[in-house]
C-alpha atoms as a PDB file:
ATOM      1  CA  UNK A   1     -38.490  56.780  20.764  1.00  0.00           C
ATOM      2  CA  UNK A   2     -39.614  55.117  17.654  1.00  0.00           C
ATOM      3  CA  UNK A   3     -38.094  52.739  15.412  1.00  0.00           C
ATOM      4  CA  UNK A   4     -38.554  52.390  11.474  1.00  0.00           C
ATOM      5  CA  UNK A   5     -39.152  48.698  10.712  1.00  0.00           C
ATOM      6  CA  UNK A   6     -37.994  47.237   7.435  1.00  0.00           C
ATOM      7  CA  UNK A   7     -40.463  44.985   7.066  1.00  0.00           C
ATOM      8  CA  UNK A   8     -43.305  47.306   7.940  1.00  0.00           C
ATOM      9  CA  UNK A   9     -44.425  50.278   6.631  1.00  0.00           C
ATOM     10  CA  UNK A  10     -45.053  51.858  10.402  1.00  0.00           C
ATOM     11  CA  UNK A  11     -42.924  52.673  13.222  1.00  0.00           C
ATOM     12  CA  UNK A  12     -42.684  50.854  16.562  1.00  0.00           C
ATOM     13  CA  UNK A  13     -42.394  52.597  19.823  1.00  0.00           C
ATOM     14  CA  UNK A  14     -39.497  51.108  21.996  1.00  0.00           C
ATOM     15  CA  UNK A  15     -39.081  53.632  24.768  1.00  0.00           C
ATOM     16  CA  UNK A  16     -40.843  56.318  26.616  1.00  0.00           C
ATOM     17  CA  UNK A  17     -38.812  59.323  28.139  1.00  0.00           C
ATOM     18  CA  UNK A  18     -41.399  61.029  30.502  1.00  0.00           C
ATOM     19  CA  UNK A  19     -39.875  62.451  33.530  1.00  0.00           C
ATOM     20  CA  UNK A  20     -37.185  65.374  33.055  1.00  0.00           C
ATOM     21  CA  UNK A  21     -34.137  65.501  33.008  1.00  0.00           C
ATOM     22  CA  UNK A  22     -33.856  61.946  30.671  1.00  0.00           C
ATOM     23  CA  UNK A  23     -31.737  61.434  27.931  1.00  0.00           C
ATOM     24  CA  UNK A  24     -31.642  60.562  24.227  1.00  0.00           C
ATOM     25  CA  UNK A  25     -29.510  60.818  21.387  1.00  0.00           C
ATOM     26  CA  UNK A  26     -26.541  59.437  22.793  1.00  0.00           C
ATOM     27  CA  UNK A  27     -25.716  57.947  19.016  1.00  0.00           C
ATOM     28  CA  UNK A  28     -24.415  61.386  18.899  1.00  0.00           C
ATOM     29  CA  UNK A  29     -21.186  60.345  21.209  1.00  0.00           C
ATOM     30  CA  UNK A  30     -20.660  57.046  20.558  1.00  0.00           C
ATOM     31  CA  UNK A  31     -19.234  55.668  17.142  1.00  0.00           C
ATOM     32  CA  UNK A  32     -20.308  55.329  14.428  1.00  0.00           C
ATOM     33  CA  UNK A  33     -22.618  58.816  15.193  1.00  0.00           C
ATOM     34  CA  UNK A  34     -25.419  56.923  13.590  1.00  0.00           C
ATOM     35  CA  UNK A  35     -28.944  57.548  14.943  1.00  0.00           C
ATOM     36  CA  UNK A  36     -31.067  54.332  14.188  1.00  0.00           C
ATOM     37  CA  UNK A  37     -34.607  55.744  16.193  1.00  0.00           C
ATOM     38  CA  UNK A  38     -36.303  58.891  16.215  1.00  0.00           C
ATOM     39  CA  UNK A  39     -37.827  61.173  18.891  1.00  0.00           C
ATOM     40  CA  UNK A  40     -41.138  62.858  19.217  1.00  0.00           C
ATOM     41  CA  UNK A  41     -42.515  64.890  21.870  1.00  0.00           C
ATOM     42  CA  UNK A  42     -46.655  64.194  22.101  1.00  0.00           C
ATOM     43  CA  UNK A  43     -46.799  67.382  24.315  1.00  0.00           C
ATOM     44  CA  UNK A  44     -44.994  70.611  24.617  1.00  0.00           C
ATOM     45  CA  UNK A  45     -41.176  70.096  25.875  1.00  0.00           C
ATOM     46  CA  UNK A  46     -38.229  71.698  26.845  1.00  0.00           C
ATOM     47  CA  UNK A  47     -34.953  70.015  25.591  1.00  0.00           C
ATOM     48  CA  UNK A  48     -31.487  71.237  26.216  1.00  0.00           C
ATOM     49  CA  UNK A  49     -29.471  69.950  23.039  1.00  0.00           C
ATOM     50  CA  UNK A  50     -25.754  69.699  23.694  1.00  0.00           C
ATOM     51  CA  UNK A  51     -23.270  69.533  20.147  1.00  0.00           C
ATOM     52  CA  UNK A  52     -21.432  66.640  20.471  1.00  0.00           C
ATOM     53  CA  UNK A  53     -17.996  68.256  19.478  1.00  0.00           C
ATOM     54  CA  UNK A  54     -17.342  70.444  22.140  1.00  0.00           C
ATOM     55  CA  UNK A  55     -19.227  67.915  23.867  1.00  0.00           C
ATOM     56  CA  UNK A  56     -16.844  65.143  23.472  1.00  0.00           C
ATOM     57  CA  UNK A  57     -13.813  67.896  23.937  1.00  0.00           C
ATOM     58  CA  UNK A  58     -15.394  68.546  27.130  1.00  0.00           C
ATOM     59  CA  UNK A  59     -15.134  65.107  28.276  1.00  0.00           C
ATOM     60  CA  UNK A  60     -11.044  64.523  26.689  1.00  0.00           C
ATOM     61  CA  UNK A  61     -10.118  67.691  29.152  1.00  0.00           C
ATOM     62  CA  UNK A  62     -12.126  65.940  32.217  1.00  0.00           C
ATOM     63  CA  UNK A  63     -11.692  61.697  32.100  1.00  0.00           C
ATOM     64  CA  UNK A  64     -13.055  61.126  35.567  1.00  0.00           C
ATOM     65  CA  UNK A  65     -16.183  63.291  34.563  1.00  0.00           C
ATOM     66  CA  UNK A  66     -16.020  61.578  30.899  1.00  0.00           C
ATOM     67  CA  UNK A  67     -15.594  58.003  32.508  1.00  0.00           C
ATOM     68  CA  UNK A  68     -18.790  58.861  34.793  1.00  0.00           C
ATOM     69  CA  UNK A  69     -20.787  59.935  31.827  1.00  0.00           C
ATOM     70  CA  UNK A  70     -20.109  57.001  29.586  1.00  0.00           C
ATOM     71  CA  UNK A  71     -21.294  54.785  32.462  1.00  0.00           C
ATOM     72  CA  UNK A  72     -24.103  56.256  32.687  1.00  0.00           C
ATOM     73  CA  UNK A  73     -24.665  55.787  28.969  1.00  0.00           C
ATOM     74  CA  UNK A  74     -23.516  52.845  28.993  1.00  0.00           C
ATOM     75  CA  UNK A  75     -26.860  52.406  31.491  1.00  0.00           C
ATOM     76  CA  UNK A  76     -28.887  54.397  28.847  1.00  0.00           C
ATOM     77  CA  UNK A  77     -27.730  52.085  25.847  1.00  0.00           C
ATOM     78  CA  UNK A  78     -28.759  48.323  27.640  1.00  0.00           C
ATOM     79  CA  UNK A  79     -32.531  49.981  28.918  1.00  0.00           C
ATOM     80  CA  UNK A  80     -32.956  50.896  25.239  1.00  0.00           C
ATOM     81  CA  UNK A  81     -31.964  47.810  23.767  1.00  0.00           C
ATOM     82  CA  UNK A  82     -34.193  45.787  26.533  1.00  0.00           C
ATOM     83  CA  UNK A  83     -37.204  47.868  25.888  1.00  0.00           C
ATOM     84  CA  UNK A  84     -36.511  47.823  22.343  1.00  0.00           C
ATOM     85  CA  UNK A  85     -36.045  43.941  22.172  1.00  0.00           C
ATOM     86  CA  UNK A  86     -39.263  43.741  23.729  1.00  0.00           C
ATOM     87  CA  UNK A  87     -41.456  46.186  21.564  1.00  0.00           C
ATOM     88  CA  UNK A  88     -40.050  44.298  18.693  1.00  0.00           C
ATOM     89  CA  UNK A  89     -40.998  41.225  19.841  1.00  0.00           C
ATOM     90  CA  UNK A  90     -44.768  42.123  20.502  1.00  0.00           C
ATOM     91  CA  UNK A  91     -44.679  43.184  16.476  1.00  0.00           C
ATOM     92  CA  UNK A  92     -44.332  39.460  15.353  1.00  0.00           C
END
């Protein structure tokens, strides 16, 4: 995952995703649906894209599944933001 710095013309890589079945893209489900990174695979991948709609829909008919998935994005979002936190900090 790689993150466009303002104040630099190059990206910084905050995460790694490099054993299956890890996610990314959660932006997509949690408001405001604004991706701040980008992915890119440095060898060939398989990726199983869910649409967030019927995603989300998905989760309204089934709370106890939906609360169970947030958590675990939830989980996602605070490894990001520590790995991320410390990638930026090596760029000053």
């Amino acid at each position: 995952m790689r993150v466009k710095l303002t104040s630099r013309p190059d990206t910084v890589t905050v995460s790694f995703i490099s054993t299956p079945f890890q996610s990314f893209g959660w932006s997509g489900v949690v408001p405001p649906y604004h991706y701040t990174s980008s992915a890119e695979c440095d060898e060939d991948s398989k990726l199983f894209i869910i649409p967030s709609e019927p995603f989300m829909k998905l989760l309204e008919k089934n709370p106890e599944s939906g609360f169970k998935i947030m958590q675990r994005i939830t989980i996602i979002i605070a490894d990001r933001l520590r790995n991320s936190h410390q990638a930026l900090l090596k760029t000053i």
